[in-house]
C-alpha atoms as a PDB file:
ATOM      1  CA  UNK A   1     213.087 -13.124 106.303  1.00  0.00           C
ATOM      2  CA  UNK A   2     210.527  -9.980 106.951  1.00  0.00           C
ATOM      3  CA  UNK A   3     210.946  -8.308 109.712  1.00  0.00           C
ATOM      4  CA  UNK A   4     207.814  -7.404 111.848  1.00  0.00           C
ATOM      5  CA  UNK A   5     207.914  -4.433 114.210  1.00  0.00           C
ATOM      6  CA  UNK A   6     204.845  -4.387 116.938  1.00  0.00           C
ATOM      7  CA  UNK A   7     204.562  -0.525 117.649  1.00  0.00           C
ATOM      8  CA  UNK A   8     201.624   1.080 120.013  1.00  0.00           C
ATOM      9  CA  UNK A   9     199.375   3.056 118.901  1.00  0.00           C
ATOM     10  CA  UNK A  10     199.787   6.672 119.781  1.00  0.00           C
ATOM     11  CA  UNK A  11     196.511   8.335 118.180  1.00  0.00           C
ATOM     12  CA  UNK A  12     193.470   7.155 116.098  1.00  0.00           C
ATOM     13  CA  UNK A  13     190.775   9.768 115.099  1.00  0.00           C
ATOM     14  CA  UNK A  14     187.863   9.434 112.466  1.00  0.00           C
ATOM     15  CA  UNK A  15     188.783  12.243 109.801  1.00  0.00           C
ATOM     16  CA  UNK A  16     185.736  11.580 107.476  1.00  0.00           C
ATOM     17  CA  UNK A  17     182.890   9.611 108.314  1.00  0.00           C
ATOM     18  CA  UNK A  18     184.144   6.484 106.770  1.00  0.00           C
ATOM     19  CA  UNK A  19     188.265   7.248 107.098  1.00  0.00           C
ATOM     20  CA  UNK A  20     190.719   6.881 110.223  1.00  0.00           C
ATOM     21  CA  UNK A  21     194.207   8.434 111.045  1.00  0.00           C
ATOM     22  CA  UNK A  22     196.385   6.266 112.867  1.00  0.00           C
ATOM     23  CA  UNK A  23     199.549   8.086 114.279  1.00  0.00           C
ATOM     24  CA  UNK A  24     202.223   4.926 115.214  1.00  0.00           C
ATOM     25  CA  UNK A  25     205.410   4.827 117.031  1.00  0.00           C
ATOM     26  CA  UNK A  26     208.249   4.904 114.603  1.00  0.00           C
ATOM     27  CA  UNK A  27     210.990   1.336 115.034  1.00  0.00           C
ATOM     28  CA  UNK A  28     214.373   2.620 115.011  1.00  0.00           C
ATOM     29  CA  UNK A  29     215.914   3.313 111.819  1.00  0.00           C
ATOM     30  CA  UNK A  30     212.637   2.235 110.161  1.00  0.00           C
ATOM     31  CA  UNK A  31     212.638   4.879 106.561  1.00  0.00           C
ATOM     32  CA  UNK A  32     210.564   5.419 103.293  1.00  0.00           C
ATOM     33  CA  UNK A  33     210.546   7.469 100.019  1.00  0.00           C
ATOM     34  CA  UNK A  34     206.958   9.673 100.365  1.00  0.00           C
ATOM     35  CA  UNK A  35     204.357   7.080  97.980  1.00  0.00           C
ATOM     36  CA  UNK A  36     205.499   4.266  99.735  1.00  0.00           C
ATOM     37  CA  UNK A  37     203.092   1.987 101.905  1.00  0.00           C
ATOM     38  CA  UNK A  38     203.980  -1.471 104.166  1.00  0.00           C
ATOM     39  CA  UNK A  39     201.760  -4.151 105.349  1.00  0.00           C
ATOM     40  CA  UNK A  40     200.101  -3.559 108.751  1.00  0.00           C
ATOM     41  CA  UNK A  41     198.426  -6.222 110.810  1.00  0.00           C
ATOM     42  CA  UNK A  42     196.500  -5.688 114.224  1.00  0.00           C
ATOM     43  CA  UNK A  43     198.862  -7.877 117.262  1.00  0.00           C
ATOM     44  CA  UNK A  44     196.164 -10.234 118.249  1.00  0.00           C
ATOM     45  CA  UNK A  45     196.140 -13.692 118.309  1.00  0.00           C
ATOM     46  CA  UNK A  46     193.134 -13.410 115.513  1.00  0.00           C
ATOM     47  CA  UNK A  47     193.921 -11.073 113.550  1.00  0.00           C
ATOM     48  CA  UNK A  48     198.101 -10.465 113.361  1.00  0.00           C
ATOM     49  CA  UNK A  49     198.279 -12.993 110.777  1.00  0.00           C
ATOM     50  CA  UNK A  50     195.647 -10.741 108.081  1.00  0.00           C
ATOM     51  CA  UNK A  51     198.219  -7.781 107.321  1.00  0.00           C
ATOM     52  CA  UNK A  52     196.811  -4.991 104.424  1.00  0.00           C
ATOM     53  CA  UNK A  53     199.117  -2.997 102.871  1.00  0.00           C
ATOM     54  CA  UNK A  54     198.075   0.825 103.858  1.00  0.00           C
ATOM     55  CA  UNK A  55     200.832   4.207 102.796  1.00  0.00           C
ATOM     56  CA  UNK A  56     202.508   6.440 105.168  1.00  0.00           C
ATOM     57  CA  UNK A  57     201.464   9.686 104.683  1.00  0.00           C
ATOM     58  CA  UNK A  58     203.022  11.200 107.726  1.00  0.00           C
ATOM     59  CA  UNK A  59     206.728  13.331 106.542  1.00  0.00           C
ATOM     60  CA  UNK A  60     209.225  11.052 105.967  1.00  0.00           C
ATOM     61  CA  UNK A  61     211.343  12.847 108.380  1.00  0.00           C
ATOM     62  CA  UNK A  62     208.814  12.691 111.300  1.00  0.00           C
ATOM     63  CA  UNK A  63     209.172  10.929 114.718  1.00  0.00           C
ATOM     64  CA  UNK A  64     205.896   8.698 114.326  1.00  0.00           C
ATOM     65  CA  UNK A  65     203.975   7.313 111.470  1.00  0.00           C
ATOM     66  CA  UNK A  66     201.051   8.166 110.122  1.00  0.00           C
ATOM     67  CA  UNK A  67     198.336   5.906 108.019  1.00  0.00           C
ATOM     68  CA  UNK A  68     194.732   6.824 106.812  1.00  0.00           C
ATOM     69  CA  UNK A  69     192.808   3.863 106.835  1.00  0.00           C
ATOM     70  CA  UNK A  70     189.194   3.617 104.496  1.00  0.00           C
ATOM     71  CA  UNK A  71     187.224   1.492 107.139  1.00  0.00           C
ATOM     72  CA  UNK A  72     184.227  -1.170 105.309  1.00  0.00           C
ATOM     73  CA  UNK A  73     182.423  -2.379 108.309  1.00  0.00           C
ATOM     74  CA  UNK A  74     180.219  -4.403 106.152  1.00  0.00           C
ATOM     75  CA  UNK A  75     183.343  -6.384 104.966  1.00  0.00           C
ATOM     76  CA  UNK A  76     183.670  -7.726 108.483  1.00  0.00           C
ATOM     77  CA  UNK A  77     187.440  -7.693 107.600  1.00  0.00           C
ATOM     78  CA  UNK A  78     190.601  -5.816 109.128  1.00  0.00           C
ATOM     79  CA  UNK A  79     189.675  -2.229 108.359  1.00  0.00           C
ATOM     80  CA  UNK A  80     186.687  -2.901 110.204  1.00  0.00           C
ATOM     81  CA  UNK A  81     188.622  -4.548 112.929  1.00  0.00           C
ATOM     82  CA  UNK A  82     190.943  -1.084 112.943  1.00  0.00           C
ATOM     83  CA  UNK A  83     187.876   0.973 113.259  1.00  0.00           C
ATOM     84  CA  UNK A  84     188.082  -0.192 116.574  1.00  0.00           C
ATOM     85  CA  UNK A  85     191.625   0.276 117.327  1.00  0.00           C
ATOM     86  CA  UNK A  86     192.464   3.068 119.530  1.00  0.00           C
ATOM     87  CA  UNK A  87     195.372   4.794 121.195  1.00  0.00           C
ATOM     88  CA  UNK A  88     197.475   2.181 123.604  1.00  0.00           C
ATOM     89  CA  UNK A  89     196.578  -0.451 120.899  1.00  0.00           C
ATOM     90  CA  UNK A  90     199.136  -2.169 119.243  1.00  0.00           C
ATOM     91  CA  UNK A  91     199.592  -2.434 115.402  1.00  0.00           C
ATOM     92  CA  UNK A  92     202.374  -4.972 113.632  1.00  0.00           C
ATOM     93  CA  UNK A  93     204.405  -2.952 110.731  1.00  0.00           C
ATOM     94  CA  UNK A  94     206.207  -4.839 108.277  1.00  0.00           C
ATOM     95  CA  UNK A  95     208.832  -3.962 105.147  1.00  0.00           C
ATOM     96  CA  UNK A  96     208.689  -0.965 103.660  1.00  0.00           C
ATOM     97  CA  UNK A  97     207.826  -1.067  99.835  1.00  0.00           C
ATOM     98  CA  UNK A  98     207.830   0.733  96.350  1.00  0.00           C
ATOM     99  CA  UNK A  99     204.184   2.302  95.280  1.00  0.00           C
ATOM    100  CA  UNK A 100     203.681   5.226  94.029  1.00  0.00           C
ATOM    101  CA  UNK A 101     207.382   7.185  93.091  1.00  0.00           C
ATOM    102  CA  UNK A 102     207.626  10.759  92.654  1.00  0.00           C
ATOM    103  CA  UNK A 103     209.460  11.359  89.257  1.00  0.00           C
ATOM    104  CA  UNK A 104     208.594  15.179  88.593  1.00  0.00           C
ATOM    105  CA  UNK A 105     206.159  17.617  88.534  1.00  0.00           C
ATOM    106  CA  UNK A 106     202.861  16.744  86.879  1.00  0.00           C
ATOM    107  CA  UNK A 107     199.114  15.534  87.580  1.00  0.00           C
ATOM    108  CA  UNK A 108     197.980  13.591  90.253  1.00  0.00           C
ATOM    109  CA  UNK A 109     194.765  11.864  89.367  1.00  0.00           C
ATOM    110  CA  UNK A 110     193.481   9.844  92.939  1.00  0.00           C
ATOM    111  CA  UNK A 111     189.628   8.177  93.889  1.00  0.00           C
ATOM    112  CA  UNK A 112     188.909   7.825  97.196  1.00  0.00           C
ATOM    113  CA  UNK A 113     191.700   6.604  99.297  1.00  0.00           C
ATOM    114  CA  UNK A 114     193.646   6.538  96.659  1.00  0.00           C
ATOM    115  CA  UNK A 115     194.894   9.992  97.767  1.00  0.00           C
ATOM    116  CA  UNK A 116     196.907   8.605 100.509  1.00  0.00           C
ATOM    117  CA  UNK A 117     200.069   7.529  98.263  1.00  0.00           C
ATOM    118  CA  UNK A 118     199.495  11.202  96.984  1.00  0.00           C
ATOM    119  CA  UNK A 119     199.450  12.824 100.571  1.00  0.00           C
ATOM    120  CA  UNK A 120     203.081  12.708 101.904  1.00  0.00           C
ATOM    121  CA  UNK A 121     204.323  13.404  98.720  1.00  0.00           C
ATOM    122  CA  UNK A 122     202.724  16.249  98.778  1.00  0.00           C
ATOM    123  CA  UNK A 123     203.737  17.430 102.089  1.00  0.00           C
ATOM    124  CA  UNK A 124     207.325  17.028 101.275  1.00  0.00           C
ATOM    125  CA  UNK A 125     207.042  19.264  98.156  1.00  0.00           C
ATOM    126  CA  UNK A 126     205.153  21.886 100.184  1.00  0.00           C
ATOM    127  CA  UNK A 127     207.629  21.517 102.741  1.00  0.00           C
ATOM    128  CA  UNK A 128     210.374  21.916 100.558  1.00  0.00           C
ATOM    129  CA  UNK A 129     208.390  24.656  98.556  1.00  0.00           C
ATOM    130  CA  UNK A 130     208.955  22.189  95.271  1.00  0.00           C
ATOM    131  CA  UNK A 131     205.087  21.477  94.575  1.00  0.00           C
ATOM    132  CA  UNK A 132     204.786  23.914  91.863  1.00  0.00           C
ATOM    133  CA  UNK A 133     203.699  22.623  88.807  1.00  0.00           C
ATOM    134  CA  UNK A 134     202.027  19.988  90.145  1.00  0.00           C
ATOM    135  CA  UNK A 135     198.030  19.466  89.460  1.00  0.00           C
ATOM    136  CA  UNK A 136     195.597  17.453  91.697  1.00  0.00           C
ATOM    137  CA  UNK A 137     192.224  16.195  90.075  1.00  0.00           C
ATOM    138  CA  UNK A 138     190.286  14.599  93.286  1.00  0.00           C
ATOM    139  CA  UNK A 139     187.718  11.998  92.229  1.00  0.00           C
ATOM    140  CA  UNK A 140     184.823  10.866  95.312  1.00  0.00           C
ATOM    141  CA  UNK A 141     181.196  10.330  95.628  1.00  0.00           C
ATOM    142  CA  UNK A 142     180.351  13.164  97.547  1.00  0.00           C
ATOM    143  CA  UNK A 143     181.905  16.040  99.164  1.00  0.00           C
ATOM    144  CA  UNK A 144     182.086  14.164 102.564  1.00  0.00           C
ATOM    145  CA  UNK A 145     184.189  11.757 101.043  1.00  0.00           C
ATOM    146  CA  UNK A 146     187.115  14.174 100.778  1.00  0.00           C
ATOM    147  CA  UNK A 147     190.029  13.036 102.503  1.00  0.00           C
ATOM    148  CA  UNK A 148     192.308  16.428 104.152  1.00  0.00           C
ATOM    149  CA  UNK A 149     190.404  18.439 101.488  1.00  0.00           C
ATOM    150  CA  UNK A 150     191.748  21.707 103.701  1.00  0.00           C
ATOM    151  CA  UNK A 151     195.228  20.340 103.454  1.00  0.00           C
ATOM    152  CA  UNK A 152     195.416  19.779 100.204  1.00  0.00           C
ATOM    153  CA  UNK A 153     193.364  23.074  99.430  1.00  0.00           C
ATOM    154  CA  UNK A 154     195.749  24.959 101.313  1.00  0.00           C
ATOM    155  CA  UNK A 155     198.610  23.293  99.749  1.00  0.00           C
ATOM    156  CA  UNK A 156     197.628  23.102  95.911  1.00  0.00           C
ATOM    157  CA  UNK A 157     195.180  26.088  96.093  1.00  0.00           C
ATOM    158  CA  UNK A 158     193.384  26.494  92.550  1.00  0.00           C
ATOM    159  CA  UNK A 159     195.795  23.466  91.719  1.00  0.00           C
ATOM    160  CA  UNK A 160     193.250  21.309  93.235  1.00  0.00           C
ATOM    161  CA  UNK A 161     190.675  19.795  91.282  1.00  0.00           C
ATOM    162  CA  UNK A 162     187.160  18.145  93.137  1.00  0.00           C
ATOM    163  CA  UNK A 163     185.058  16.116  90.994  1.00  0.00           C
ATOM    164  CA  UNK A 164     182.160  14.290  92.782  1.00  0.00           C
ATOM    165  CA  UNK A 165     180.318  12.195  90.725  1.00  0.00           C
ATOM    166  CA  UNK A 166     177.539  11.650  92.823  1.00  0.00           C
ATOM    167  CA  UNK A 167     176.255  15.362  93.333  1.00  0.00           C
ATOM    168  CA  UNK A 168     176.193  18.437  92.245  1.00  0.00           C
ATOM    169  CA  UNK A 169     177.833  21.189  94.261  1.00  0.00           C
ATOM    170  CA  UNK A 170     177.834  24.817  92.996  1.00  0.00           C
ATOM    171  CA  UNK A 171     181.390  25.207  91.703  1.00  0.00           C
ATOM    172  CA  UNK A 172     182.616  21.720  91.228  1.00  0.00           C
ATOM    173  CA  UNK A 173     182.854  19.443  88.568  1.00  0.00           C
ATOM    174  CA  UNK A 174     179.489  16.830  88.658  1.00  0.00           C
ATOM    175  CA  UNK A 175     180.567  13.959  86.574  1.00  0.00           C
ATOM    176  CA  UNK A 176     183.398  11.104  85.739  1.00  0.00           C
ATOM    177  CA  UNK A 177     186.673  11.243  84.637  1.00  0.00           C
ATOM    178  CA  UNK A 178     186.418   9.626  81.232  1.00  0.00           C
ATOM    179  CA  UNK A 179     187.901  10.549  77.773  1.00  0.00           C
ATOM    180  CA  UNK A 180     186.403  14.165  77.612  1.00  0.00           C
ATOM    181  CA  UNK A 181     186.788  14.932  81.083  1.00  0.00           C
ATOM    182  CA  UNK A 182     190.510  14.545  80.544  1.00  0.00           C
ATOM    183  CA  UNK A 183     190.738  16.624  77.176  1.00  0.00           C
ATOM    184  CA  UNK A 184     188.693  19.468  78.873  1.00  0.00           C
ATOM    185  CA  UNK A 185     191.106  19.592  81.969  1.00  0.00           C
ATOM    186  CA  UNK A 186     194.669  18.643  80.531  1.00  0.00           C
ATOM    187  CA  UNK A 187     196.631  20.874  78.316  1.00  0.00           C
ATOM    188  CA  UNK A 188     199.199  18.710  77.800  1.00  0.00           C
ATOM    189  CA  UNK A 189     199.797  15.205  77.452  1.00  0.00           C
ATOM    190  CA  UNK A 190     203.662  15.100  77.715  1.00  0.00           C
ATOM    191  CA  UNK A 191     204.005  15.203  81.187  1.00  0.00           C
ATOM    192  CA  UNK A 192     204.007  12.910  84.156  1.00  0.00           C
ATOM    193  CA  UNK A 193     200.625  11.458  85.617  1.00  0.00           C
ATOM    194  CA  UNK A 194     200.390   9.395  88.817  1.00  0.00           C
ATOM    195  CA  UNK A 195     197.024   7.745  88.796  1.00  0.00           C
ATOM    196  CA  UNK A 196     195.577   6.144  92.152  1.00  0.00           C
ATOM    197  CA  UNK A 197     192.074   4.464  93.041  1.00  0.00           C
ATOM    198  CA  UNK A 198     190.332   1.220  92.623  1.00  0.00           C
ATOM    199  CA  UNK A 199     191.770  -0.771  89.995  1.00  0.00           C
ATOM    200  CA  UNK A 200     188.860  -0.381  87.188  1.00  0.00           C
ATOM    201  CA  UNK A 201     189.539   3.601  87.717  1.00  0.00           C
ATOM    202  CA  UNK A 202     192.764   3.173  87.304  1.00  0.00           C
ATOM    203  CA  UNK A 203     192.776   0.950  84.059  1.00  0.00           C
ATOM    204  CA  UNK A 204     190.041   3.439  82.297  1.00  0.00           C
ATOM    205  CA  UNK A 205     192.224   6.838  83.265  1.00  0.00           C
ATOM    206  CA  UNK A 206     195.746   5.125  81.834  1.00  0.00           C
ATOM    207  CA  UNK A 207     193.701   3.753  79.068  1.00  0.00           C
ATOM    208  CA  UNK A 208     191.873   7.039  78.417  1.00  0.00           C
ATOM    209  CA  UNK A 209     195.491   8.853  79.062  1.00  0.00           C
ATOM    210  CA  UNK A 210     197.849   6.686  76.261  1.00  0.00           C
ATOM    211  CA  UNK A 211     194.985   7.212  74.289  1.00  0.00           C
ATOM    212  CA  UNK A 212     195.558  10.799  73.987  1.00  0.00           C
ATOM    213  CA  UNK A 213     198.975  10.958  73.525  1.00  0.00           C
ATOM    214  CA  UNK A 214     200.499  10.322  77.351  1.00  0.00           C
ATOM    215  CA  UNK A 215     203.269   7.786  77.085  1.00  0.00           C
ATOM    216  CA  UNK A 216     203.409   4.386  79.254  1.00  0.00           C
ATOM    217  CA  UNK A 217     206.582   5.477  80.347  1.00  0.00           C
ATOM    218  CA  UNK A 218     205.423   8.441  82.018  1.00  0.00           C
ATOM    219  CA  UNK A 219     202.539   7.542  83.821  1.00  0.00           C
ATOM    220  CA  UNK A 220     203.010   6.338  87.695  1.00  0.00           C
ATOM    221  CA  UNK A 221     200.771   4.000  89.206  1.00  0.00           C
ATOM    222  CA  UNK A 222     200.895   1.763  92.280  1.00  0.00           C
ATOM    223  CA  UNK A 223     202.877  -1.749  91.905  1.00  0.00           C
END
């Protein structure tokens, strides 16, 4: 039987136009690996029964939790429904479960929210002043679609890739991440690669990666 805990909201603040950080009270004894996510589900007679699953991305050692929600109000869904959530709310959290595991240093390939597996796992490795070696290439629309860019910046410094694909900033990459994209960027194939993002991105970048010599075995992507 899953377990449900119903915590209360403690914060909830718009961090990009379109993307909100919920801080949570933390259930006793309630632990995950950084890259691991649970189903959440707002506790209301409507809407507790439509849990999403959405990552922590708060350090795993921390006395709250921490989500970063993409909100589509034109979906008329939950995220949309969340958008409206604010601190005092209450939130249902379910089992924790495996994404995206941390296996070694290599390059971190995320779209969009698909940074958020990508985000405590970084934190730990800063915190434990491990994340050398490790490479972020950043894929969004536009530059206002950057999710903790200054974190990460500060963090990964020239480590940190932006590609926007829908403009073109002085300084920063202006295109996709296909076949050549990945040639001009990676050195080296033999190494680990966690890939994140909608599931067409993710298909074309492990595609486009076994294709030039990366191995199934070492590439990491959400399950």
């Amino acid at each position: 039987m899953e377990n449900e805990h119903v915590v209360k909201v403690l914060k909830s603040r718009f961090i990009t136009h379109d993307v909100k950080s919920f801080v949570v009270e933390k259930p006793k004894g309630y632990e995950f690996v950084p890259g691991q996510a649970t189903e959440v589900s707002i506790n209301h007679p409507d809407w507790k029964n439509e849990a999403r699953p959405f990552t922590f991305t708060n350090l795993k050692e921390a006395d709250y939790l921490e989500f970063m929600v993409k909100i589509y109000k034109e979906r008329k869904g939950v995220t949309n429904e969340l958008s409206r959530i604010n601190a005092g709310d209450e939130l249902i959290l379910h089992d924790v479960f495996g994404t995206i595991n941390y296996q070694g240093p290599g390059i971190f390939i995320a779209a969009g929210a698909g940074i958020t597996p990508f985000i405590s796992i970084f934190r730990e490795l800063y915190k434990n002043n491990k994340l050398y070696g490790n490479r972020l290439i950043y894929v969004n629309k536009t530059s206002e679609d950057v999710i903790m860019g200054e974190e990460l910046h500060r963090m990964l410094k020239n480590n940190f890739v932006n590609v926007y694909t829908r403009e073109n900033v002085v300084g920063f990459y202006g295109k996709r991440i296909d076949r050549n994209f990945l040639i001009e960027n990676i050195a080296d194939f033999n190494q680990h690669f966690y890939v994140c993002g909608p599931a067409d991105f993710v298909k074309s970048v492990t595609d486009n990666l076994i294709d030039l010599g990366a191995t199934a075995n070492s590439i990491v992507i959400e399950n």
